[in-house]
C-alpha atoms as a PDB file:
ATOM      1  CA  UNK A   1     -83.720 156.974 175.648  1.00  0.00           C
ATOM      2  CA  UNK A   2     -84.067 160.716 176.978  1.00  0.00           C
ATOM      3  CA  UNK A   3     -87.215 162.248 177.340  1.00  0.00           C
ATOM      4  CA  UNK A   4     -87.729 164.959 174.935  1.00  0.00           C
ATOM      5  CA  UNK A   5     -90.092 167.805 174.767  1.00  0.00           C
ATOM      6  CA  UNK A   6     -90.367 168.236 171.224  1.00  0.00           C
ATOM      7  CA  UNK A   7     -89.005 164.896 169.785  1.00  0.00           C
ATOM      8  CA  UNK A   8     -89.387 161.181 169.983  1.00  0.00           C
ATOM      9  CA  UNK A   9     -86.279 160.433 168.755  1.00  0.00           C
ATOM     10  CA  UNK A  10     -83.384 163.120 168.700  1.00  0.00           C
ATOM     11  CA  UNK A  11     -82.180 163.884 165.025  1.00  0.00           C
ATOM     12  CA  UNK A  12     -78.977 162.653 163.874  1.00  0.00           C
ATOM     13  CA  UNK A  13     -76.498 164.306 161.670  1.00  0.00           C
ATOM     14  CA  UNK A  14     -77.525 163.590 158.380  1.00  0.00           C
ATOM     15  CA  UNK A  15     -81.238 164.759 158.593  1.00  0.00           C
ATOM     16  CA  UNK A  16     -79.353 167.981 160.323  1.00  0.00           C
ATOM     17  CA  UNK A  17     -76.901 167.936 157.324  1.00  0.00           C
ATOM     18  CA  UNK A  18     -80.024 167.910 154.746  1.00  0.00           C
ATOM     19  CA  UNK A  19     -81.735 170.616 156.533  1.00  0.00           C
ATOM     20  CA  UNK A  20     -78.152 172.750 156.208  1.00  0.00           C
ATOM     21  CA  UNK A  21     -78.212 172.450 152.936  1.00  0.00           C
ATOM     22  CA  UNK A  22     -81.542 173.687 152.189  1.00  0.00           C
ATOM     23  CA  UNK A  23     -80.849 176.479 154.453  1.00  0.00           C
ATOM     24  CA  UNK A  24     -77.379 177.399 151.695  1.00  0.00           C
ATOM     25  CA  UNK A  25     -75.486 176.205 154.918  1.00  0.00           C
ATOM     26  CA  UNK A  26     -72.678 173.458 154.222  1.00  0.00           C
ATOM     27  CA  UNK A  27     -72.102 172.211 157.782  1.00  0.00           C
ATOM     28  CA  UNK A  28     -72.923 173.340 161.696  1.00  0.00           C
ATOM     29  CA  UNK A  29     -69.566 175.397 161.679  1.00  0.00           C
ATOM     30  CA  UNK A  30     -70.259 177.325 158.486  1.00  0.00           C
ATOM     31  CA  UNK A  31     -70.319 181.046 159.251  1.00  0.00           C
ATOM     32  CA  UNK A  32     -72.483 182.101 156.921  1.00  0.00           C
ATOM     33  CA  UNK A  33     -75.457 184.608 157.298  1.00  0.00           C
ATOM     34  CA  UNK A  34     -78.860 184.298 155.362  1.00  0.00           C
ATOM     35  CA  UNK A  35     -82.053 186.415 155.736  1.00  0.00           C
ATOM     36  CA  UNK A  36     -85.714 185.288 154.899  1.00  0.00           C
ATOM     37  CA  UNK A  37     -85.255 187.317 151.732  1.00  0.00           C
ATOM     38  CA  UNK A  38     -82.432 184.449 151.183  1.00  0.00           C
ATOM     39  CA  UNK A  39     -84.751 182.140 151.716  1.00  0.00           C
ATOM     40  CA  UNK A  40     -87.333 182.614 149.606  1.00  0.00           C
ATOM     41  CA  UNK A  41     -84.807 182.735 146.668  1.00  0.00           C
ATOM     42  CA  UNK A  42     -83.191 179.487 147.543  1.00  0.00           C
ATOM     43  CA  UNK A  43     -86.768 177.857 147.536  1.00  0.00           C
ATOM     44  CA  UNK A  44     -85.559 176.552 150.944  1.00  0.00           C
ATOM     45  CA  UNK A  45     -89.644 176.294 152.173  1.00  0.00           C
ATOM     46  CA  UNK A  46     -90.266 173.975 148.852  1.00  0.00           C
ATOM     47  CA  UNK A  47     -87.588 171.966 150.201  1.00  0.00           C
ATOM     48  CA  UNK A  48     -88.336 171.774 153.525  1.00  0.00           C
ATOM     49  CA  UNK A  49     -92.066 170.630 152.497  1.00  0.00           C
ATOM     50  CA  UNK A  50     -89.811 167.907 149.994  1.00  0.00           C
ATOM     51  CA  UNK A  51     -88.555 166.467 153.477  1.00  0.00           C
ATOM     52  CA  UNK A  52     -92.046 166.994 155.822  1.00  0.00           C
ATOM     53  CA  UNK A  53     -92.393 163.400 156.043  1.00  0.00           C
ATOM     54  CA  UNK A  54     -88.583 162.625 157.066  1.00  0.00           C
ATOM     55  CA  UNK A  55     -88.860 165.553 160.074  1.00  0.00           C
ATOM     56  CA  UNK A  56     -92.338 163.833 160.666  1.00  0.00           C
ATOM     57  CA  UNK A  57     -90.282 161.157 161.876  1.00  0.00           C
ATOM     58  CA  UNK A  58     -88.165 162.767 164.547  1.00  0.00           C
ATOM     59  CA  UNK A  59     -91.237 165.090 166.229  1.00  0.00           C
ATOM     60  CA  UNK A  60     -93.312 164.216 168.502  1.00  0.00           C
ATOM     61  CA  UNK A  61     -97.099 163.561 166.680  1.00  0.00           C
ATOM     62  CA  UNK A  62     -98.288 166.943 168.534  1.00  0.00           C
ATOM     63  CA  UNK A  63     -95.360 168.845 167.873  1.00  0.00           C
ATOM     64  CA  UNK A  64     -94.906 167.784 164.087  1.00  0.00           C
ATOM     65  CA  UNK A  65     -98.912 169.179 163.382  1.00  0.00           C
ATOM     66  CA  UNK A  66     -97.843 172.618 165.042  1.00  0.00           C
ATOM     67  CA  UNK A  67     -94.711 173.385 163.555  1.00  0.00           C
ATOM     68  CA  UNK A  68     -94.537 171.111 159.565  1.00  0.00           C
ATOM     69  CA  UNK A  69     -98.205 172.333 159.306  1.00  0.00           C
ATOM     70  CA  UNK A  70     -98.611 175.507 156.847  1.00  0.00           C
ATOM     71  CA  UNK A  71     -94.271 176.389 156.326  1.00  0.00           C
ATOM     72  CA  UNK A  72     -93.353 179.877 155.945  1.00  0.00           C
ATOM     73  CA  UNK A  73     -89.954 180.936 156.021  1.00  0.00           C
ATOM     74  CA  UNK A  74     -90.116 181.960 159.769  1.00  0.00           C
ATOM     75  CA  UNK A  75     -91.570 178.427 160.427  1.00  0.00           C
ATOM     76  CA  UNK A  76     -88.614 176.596 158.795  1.00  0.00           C
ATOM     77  CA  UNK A  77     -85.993 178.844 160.711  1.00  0.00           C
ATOM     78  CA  UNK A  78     -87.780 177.824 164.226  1.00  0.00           C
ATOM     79  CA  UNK A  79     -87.927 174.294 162.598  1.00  0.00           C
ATOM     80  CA  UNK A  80     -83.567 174.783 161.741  1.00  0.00           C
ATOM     81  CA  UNK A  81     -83.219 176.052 165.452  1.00  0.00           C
ATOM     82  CA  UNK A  82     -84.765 172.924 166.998  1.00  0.00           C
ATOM     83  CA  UNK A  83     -82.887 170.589 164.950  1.00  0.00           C
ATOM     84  CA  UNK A  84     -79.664 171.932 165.695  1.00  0.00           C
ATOM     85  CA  UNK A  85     -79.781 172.838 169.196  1.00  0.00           C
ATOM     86  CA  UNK A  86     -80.091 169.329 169.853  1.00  0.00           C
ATOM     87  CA  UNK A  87     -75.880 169.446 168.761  1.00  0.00           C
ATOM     88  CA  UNK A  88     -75.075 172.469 170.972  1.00  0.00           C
ATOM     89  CA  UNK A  89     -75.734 174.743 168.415  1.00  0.00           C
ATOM     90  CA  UNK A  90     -78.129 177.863 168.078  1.00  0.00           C
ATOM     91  CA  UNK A  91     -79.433 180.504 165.583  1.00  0.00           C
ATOM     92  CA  UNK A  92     -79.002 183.819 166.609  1.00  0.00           C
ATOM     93  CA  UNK A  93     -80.506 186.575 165.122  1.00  0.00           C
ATOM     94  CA  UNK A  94     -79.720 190.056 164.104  1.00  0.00           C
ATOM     95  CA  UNK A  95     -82.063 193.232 162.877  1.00  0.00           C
ATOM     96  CA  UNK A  96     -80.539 195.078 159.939  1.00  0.00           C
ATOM     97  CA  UNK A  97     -81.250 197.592 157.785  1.00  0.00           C
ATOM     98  CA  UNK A  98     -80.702 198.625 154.482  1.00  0.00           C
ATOM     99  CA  UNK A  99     -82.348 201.040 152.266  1.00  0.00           C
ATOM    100  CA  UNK A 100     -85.405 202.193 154.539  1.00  0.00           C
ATOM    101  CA  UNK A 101     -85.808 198.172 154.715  1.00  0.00           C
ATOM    102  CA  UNK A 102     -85.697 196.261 157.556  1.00  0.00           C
ATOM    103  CA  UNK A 103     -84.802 192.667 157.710  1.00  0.00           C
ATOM    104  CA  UNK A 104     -83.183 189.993 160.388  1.00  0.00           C
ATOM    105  CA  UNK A 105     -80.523 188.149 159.279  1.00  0.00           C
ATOM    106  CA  UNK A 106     -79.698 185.032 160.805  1.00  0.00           C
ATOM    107  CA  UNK A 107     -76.439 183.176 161.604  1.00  0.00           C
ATOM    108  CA  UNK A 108     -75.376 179.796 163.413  1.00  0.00           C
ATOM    109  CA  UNK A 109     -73.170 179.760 166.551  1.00  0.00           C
ATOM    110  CA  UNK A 110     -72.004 176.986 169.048  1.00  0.00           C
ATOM    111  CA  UNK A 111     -73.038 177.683 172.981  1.00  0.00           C
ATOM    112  CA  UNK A 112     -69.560 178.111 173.771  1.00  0.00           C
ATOM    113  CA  UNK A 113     -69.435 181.225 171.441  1.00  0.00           C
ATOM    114  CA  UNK A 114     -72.955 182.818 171.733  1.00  0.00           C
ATOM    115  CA  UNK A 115     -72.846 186.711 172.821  1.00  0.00           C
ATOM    116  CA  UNK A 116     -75.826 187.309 175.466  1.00  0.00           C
ATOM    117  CA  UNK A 117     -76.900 191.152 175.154  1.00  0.00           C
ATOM    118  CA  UNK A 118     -78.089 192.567 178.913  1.00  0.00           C
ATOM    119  CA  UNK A 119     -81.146 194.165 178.411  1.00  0.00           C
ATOM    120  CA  UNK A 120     -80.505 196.383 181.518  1.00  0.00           C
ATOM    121  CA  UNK A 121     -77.475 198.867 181.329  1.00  0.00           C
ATOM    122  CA  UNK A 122     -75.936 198.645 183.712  1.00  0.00           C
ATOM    123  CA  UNK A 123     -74.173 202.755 184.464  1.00  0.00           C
ATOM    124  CA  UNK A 124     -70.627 203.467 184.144  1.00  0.00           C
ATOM    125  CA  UNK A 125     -70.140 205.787 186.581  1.00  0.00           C
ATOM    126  CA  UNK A 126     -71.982 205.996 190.041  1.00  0.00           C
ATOM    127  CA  UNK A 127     -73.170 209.151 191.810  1.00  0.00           C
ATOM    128  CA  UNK A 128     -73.601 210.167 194.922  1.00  0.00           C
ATOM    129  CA  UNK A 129     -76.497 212.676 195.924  1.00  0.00           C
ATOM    130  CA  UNK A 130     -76.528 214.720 198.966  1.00  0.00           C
ATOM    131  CA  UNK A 131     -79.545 216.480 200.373  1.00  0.00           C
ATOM    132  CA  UNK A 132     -78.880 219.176 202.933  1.00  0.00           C
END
């Protein structure tokens, strides 16, 4: 068995599947977006806290006290992005705003698909200055 940082044994699809589905997600290749506002009225942290003792299973003893302990919704969204990346999959994330509000909304993608953002800019042009 692999070693793995976070857990002992590495989930398998259906506890991914269950997660999903609290999460209004059908399956890893659904493209649909949801927001912490989304969340909260899905009741998707009263869920998750329905199945702490099933993730307790997969995370390592350490690692299930420090993220299952105390679930917000930001905690269950790192808790989603663990489970899946295990499947080549990641959550990317998105700032929006609407109405003087802002909120990040958050969407699944596969690594062969994810769209890195440089930090840097890199110029367009290049110049050329001469001192004489």
């Amino acid at each position: 068995m692999p070693k793995n940082q976070l857990f002992r044994k590495l989930p398998d699809e259906e506890i991914i599947n269950k997660l999903l589905l609290a999460f209004g997600l059908t399956s890893l290749k659904d493209t649909n977006n949801f927001s912490r506002r989304d969340l909260e009225t899905l009741g998707t942290v009263i869920a998750i806290e329905h199945m702490k003792q099933e993730l307790e299973k997969y995370y390592l003893p350490c690692k299930s006290r420090t993220y299952l302990h105390d679930l917000n919704t930001k905690n269950i969204v790192t808790v989603l992005r663990q489970f899946v990346k295990t499947k080549g999959y990641s959550i990317q994330s998105q700032e929006k705003y609407s109405q003087g509000d802002k909120f990040i909304i958050y969407g699944l993608t596969d690594y062969e698909n994810k769209v890195y953002k440089s930090v840097v800019n890199k110029p367009t042009t290049s110049t050329t200055i001469n001192f004489n």
